[in-house]
PDB file of N, CA and C in Angstrom:
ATOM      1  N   UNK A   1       0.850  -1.175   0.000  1.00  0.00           N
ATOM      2  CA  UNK A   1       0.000   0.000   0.000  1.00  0.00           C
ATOM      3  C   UNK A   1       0.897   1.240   0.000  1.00  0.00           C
ATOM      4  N   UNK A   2       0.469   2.573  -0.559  1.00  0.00           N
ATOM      5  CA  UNK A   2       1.199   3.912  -0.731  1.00  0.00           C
ATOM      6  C   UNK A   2       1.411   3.736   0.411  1.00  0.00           C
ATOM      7  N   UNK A   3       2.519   4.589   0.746  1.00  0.00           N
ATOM      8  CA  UNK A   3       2.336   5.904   2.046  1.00  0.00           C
ATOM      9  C   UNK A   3       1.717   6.590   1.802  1.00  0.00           C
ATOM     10  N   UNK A   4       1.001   7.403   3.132  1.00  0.00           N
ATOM     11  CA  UNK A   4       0.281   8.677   3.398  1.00  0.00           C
ATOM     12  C   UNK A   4      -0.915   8.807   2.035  1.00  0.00           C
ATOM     13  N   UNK A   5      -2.109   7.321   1.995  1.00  0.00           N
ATOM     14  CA  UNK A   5      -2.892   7.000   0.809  1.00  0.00           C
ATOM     15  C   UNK A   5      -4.242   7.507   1.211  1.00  0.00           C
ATOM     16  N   UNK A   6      -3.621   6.848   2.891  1.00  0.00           N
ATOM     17  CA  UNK A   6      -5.023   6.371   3.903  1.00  0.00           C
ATOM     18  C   UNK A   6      -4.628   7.117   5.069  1.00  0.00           C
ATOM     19  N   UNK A   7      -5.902   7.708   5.766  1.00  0.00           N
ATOM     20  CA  UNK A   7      -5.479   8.035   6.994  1.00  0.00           C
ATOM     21  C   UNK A   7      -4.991   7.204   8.134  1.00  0.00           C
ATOM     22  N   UNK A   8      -4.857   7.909   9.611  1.00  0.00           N
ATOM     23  CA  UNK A   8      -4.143   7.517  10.714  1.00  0.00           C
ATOM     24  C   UNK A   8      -5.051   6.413  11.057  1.00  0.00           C
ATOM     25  N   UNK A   9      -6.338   6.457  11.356  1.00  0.00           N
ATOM     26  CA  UNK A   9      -7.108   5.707  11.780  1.00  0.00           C
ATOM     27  C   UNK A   9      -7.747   4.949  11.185  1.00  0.00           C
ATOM     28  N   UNK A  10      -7.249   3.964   9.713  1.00  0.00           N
ATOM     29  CA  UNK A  10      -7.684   3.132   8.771  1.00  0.00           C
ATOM     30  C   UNK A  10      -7.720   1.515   9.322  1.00  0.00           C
ATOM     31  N   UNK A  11      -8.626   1.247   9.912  1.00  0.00           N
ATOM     32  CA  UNK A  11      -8.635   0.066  10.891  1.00  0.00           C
ATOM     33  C   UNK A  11      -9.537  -1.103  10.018  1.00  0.00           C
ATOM     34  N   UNK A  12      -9.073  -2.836  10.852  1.00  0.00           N
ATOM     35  CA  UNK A  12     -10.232  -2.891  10.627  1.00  0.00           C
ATOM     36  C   UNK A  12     -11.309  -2.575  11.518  1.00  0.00           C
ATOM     37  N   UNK A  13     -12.436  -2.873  11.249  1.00  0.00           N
ATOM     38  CA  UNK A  13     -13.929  -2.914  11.682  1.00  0.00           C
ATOM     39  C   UNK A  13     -14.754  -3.794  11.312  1.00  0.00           C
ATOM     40  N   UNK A  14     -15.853  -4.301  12.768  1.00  0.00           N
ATOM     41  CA  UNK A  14     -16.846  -4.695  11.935  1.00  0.00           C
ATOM     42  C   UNK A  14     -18.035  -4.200  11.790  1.00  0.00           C
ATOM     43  N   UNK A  15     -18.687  -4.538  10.692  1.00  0.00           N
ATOM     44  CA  UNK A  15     -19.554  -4.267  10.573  1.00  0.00           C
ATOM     45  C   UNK A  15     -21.302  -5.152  10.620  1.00  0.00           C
ATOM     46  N   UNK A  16     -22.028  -4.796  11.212  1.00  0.00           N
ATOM     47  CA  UNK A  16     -23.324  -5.610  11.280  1.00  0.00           C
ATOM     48  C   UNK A  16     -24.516  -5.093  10.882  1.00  0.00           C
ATOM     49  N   UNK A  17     -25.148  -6.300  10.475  1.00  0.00           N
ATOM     50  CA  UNK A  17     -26.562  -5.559   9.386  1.00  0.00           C
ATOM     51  C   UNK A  17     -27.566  -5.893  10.813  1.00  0.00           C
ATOM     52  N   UNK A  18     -28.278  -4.692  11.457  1.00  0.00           N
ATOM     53  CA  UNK A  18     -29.440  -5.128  12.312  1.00  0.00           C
ATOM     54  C   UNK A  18     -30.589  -5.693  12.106  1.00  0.00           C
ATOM     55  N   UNK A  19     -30.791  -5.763  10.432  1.00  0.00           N
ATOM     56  CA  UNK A  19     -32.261  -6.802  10.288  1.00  0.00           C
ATOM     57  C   UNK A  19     -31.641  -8.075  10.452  1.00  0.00           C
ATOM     58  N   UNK A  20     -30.811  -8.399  10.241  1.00  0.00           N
ATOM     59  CA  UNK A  20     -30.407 -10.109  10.328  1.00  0.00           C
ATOM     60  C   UNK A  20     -29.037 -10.525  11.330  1.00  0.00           C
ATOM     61  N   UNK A  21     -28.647  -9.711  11.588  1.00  0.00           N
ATOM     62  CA  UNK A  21     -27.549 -10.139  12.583  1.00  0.00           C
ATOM     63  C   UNK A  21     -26.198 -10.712  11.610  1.00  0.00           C
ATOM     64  N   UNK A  22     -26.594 -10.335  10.692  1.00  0.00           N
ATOM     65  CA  UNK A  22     -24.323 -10.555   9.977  1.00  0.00           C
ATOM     66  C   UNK A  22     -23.831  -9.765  10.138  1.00  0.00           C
ATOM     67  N   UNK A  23     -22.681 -10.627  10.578  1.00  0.00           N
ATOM     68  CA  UNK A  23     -21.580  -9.622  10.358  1.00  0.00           C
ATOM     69  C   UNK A  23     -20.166  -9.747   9.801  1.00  0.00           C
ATOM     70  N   UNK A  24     -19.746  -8.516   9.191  1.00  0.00           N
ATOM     71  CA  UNK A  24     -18.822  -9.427   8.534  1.00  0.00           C
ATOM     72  C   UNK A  24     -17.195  -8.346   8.882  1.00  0.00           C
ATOM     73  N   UNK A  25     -15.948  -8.517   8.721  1.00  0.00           N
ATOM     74  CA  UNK A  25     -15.131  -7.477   9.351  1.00  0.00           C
ATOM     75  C   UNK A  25     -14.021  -6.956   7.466  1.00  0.00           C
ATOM     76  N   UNK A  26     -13.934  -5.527   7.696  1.00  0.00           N
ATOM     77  CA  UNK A  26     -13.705  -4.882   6.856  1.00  0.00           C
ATOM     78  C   UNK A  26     -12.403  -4.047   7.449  1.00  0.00           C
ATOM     79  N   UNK A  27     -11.953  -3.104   6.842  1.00  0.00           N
ATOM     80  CA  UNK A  27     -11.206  -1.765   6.713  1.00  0.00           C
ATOM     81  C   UNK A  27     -12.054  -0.685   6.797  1.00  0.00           C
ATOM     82  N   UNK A  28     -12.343   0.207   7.602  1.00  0.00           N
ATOM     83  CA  UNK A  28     -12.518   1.807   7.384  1.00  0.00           C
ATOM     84  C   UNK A  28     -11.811   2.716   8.341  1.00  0.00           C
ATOM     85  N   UNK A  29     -11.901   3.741   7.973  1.00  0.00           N
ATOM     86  CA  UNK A  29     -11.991   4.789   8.853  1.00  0.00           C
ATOM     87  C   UNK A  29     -13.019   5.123   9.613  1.00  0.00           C
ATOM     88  N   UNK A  30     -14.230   4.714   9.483  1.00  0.00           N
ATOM     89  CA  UNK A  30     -15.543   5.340  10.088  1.00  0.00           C
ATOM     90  C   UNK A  30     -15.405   5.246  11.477  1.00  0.00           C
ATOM     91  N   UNK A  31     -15.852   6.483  12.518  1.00  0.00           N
ATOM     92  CA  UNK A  31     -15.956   6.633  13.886  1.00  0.00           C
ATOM     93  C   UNK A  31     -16.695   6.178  14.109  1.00  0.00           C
ATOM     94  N   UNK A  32     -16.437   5.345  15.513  1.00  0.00           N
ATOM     95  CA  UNK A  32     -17.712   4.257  15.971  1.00  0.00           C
ATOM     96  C   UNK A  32     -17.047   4.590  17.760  1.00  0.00           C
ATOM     97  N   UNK A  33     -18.195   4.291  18.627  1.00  0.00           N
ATOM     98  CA  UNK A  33     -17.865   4.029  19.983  1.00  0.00           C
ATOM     99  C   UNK A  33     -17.606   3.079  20.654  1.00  0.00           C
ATOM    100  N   UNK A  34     -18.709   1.928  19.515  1.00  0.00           N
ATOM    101  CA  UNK A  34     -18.946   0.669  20.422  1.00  0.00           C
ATOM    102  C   UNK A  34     -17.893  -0.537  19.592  1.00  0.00           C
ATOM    103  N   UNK A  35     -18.115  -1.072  20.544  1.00  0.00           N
ATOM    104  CA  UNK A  35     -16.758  -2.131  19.954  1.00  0.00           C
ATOM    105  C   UNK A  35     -17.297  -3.591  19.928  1.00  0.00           C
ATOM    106  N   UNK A  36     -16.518  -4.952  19.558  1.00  0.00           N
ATOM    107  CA  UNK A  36     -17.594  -6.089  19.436  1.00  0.00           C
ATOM    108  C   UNK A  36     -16.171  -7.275  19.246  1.00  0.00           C
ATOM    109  N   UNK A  37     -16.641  -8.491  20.443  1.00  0.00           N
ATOM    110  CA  UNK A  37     -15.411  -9.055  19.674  1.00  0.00           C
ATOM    111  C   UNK A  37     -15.612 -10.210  18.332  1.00  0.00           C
ATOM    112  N   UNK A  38     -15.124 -10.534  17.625  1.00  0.00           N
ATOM    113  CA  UNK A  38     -14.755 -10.906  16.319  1.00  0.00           C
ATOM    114  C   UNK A  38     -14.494 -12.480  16.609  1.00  0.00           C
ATOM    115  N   UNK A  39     -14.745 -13.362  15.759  1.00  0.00           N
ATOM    116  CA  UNK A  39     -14.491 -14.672  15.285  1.00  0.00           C
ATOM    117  C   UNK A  39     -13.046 -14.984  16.026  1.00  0.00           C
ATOM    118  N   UNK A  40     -11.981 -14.404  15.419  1.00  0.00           N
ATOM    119  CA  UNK A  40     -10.711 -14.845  16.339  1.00  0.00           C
ATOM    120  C   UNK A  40     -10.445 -14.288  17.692  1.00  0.00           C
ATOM    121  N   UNK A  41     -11.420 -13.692  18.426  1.00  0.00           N
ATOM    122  CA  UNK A  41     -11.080 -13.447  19.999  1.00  0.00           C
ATOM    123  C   UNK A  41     -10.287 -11.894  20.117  1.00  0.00           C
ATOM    124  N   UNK A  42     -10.579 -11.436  19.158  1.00  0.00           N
ATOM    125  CA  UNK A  42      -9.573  -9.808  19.271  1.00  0.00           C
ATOM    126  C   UNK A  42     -11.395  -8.816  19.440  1.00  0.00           C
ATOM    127  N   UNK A  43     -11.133  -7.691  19.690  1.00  0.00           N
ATOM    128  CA  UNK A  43     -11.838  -6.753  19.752  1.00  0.00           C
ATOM    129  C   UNK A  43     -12.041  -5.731  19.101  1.00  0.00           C
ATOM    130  N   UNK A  44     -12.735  -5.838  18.243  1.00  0.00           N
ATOM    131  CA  UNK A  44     -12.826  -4.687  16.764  1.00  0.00           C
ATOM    132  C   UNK A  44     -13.876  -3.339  16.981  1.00  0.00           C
ATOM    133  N   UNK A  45     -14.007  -2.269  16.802  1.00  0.00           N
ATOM    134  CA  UNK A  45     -15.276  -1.104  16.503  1.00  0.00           C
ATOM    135  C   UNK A  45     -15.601  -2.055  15.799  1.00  0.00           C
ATOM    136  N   UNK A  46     -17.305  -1.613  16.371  1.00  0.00           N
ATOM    137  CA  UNK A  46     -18.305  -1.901  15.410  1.00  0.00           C
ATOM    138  C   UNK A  46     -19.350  -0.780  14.754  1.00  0.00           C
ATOM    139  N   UNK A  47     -19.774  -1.295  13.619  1.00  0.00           N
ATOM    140  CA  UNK A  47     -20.395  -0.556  12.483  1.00  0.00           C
ATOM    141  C   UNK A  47     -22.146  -0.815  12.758  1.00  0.00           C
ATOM    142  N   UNK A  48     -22.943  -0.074  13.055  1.00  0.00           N
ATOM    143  CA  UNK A  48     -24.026  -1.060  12.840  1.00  0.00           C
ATOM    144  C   UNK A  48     -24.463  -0.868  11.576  1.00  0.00           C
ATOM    145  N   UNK A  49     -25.335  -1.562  10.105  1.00  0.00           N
ATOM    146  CA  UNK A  49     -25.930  -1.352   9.118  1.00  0.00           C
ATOM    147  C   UNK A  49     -27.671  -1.227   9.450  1.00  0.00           C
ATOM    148  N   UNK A  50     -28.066  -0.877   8.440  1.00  0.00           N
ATOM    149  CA  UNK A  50     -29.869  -0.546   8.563  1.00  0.00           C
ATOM    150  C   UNK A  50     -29.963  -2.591   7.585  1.00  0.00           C
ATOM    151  N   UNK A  51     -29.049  -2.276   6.147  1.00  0.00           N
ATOM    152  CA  UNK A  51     -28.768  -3.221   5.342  1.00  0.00           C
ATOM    153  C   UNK A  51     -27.782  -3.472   4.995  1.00  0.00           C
ATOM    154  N   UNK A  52     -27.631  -4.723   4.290  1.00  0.00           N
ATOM    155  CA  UNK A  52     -26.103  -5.451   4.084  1.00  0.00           C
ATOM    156  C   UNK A  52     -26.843  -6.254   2.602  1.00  0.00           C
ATOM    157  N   UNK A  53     -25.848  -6.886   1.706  1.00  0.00           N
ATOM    158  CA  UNK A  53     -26.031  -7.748   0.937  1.00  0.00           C
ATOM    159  C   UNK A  53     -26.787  -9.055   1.688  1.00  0.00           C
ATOM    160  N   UNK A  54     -26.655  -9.010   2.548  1.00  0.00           N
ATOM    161  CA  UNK A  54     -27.485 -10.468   3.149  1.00  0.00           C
ATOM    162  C   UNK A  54     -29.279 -10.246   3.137  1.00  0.00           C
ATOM    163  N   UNK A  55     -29.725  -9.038   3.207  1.00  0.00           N
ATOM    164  CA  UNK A  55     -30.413  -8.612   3.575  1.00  0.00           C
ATOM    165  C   UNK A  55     -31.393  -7.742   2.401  1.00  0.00           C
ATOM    166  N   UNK A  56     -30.631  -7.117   1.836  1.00  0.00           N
ATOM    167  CA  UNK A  56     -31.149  -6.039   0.541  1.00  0.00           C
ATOM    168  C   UNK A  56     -32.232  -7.512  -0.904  1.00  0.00           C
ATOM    169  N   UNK A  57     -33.040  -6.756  -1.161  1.00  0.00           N
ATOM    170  CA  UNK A  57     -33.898  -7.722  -1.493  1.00  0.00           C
ATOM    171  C   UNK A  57     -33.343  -7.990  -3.178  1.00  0.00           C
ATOM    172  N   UNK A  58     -32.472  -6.780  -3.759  1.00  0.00           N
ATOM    173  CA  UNK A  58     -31.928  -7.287  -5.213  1.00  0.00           C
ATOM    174  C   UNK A  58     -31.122  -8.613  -4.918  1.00  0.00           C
ATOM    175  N   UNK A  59     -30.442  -8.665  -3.555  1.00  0.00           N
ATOM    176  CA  UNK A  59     -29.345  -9.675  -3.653  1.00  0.00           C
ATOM    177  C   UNK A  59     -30.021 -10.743  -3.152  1.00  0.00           C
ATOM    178  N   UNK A  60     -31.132 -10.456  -2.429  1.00  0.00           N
ATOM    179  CA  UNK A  60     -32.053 -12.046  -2.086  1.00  0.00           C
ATOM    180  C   UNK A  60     -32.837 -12.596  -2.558  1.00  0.00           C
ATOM    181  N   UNK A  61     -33.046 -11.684  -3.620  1.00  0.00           N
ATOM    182  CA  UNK A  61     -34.241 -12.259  -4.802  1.00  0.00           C
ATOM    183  C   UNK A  61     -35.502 -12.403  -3.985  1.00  0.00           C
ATOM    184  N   UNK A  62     -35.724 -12.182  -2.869  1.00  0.00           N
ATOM    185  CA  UNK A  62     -36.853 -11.729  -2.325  1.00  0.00           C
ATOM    186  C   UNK A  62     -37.461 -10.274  -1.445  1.00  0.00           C
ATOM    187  N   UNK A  63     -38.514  -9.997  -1.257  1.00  0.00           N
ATOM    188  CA  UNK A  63     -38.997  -8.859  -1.055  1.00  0.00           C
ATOM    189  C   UNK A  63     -38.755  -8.788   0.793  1.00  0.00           C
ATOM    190  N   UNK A  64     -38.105  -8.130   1.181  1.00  0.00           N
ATOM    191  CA  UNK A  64     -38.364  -8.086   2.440  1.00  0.00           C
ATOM    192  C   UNK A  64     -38.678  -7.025   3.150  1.00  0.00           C
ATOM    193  N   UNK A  65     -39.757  -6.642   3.735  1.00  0.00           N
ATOM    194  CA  UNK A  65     -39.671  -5.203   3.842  1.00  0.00           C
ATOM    195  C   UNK A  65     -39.876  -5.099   5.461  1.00  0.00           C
ATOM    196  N   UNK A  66     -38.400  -4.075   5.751  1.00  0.00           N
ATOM    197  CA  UNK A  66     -37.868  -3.455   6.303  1.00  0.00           C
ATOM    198  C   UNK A  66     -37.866  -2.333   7.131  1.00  0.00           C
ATOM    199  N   UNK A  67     -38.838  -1.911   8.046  1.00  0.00           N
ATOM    200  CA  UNK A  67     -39.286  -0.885   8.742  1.00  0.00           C
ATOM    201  C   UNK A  67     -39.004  -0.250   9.981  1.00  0.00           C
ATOM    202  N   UNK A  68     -37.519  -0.062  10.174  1.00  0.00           N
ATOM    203  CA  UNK A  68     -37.133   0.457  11.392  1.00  0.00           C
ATOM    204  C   UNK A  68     -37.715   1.161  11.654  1.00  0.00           C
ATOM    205  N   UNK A  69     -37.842   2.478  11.155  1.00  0.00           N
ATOM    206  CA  UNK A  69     -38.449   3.686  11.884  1.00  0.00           C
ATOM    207  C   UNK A  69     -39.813   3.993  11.387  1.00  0.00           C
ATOM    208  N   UNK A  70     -40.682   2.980  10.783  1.00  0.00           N
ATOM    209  CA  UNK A  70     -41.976   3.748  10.653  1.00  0.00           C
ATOM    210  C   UNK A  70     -42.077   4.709   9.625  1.00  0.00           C
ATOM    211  N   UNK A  71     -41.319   4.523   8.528  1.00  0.00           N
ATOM    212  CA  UNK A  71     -41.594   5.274   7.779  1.00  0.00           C
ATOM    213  C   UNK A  71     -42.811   5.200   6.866  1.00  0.00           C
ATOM    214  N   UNK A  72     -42.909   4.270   6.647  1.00  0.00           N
ATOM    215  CA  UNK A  72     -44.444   3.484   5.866  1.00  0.00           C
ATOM    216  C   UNK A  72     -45.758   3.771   6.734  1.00  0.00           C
ATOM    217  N   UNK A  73     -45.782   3.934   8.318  1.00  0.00           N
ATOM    218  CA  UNK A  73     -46.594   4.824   9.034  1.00  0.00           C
ATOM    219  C   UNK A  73     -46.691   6.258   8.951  1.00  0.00           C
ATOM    220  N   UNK A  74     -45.518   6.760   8.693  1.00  0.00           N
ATOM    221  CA  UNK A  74     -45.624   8.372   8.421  1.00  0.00           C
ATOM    222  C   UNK A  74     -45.742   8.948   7.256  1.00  0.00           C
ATOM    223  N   UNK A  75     -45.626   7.899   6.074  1.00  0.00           N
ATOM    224  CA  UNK A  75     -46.194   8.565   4.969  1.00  0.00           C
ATOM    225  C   UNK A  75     -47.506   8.247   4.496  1.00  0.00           C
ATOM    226  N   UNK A  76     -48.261   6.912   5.004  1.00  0.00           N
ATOM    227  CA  UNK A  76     -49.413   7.073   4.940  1.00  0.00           C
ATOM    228  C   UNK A  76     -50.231   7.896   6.008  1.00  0.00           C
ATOM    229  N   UNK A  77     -49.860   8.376   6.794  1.00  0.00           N
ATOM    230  CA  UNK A  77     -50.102   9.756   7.643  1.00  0.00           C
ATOM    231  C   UNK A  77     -50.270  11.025   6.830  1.00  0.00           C
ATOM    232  N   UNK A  78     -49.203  11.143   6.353  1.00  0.00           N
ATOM    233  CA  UNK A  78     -48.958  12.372   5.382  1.00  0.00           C
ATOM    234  C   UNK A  78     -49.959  12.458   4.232  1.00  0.00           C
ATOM    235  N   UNK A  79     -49.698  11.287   3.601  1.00  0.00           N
ATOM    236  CA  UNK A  79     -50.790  11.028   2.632  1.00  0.00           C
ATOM    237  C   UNK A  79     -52.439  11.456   2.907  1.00  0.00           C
ATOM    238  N   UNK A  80     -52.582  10.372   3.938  1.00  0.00           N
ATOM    239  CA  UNK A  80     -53.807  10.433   4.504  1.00  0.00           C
ATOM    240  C   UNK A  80     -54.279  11.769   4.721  1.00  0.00           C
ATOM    241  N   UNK A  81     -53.304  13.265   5.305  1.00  0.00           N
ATOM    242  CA  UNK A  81     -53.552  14.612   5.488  1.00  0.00           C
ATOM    243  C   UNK A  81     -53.834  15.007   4.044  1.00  0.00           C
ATOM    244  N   UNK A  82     -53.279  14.786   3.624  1.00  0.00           N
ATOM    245  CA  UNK A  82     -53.268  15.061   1.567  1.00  0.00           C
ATOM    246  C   UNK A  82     -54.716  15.197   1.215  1.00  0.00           C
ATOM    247  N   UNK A  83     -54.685  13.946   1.377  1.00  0.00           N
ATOM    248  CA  UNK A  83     -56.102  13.171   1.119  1.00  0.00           C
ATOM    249  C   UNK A  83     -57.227  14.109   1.548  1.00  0.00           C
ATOM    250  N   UNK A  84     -57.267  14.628   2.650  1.00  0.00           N
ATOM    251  CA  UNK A  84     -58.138  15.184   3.324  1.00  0.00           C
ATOM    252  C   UNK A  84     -58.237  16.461   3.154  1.00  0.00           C
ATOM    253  N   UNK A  85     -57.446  16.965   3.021  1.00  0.00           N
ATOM    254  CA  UNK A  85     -56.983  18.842   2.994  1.00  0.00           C
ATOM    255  C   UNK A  85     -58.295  19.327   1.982  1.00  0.00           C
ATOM    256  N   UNK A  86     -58.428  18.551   0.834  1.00  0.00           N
ATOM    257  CA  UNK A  86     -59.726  19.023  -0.302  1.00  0.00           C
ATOM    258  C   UNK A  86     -60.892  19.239   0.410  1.00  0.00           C
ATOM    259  N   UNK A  87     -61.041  17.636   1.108  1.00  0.00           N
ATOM    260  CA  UNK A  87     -62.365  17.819   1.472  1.00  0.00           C
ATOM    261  C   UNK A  87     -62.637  18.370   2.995  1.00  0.00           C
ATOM    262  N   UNK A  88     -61.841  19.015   3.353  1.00  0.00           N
ATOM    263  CA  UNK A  88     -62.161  20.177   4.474  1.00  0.00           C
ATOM    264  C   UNK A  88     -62.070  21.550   3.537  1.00  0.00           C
ATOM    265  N   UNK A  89     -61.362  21.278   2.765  1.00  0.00           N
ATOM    266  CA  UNK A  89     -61.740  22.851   2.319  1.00  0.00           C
ATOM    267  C   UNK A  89     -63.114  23.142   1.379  1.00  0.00           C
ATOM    268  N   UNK A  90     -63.371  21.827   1.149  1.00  0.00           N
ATOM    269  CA  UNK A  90     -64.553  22.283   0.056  1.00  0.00           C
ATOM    270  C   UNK A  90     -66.372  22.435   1.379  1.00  0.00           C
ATOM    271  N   UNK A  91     -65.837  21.222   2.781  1.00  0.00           N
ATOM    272  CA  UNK A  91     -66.959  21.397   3.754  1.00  0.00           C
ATOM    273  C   UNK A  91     -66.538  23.465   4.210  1.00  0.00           C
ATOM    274  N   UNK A  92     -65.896  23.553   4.147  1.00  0.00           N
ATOM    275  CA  UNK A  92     -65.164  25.126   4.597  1.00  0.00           C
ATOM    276  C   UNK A  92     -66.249  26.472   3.937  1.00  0.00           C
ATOM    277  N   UNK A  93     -65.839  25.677   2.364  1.00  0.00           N
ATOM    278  CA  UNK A  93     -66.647  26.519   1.108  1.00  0.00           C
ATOM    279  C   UNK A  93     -68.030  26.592   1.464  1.00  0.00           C
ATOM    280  N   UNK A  94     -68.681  25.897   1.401  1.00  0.00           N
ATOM    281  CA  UNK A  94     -69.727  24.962   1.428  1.00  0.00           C
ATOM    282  C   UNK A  94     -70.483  26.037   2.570  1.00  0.00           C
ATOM    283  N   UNK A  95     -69.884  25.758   3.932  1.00  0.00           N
ATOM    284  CA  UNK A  95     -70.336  26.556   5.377  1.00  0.00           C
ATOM    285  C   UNK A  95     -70.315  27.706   5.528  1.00  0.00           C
ATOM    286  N   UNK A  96     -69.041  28.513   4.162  1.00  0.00           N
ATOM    287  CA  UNK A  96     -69.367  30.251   4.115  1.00  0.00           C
ATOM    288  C   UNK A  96     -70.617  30.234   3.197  1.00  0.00           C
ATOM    289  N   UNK A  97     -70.861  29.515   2.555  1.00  0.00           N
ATOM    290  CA  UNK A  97     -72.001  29.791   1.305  1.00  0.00           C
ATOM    291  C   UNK A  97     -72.806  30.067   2.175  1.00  0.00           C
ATOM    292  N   UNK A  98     -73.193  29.080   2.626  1.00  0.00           N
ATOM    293  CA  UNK A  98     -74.377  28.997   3.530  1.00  0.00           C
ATOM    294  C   UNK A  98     -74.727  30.127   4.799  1.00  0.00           C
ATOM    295  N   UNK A  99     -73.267  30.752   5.313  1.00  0.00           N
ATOM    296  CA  UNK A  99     -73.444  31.785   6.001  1.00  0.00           C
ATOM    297  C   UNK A  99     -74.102  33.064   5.319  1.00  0.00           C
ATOM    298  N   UNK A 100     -73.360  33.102   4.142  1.00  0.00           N
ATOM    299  CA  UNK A 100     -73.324  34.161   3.062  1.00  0.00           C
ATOM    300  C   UNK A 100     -74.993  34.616   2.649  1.00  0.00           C
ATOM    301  N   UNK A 101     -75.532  33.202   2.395  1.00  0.00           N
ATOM    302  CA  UNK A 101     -77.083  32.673   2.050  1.00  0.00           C
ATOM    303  C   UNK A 101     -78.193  33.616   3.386  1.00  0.00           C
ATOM    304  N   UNK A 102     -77.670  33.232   4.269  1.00  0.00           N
ATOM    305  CA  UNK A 102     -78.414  33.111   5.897  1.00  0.00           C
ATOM    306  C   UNK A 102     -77.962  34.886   5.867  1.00  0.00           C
ATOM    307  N   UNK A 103     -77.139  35.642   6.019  1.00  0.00           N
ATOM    308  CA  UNK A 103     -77.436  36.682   6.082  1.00  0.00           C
ATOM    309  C   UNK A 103     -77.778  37.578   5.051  1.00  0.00           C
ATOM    310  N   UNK A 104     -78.057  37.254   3.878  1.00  0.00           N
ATOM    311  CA  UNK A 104     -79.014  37.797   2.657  1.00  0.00           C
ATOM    312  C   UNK A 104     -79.752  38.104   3.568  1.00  0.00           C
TER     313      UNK A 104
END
């Protein structure tokens, strides 16, 4: 390898996918706190992943779906406000007419 290619802190690491629990150990630089020990008994930083090739559904040929944080709850939330915004504004319309009507 060059000199001075890679930085000071080019370690390995491992890294782990949290939907399935692999893990596998690499090279980075990436800052991590937590640490994990490894197959041969040494003590490596660890990486956590959301996904990994073990896991990602192009490489599994199946669909797996994946919902840490609820995102599929908060956009049919969002949606759902979408959805609705018309028909409060048209009951809105609707209730000035009718005011409009009533004080004729």
């Amino acid at each position: 390898m060059k000199k001075e290619t890679h930085p000071e802190n080019y370690r390995f690491v491992v890294f782990k996918d949290m939907s399935n629990g692999y893990e596998f150990l690499s090279r980075s630089c990436a800052e991590t706190k937590e640490t994990t020990k490894w197959e041969d008994g040494n003590e490596y930083p660890l990486i956590k992943l959301e996904i990994s090739y073990k896991s990602h559904p192009f490489y599994t040929g199946k669909l797996q779906l994946v919902d840490t944080a609820g995102s599929i709850d908060k956009f049919k939330n969002r949606y759902q406000r979408h959805i609705n915004k018309p028909e409060a504004k048209a009951e809105e319309k609707a209730d000035a007419k009718a005011e409009d009507k009533a004080a004729e």
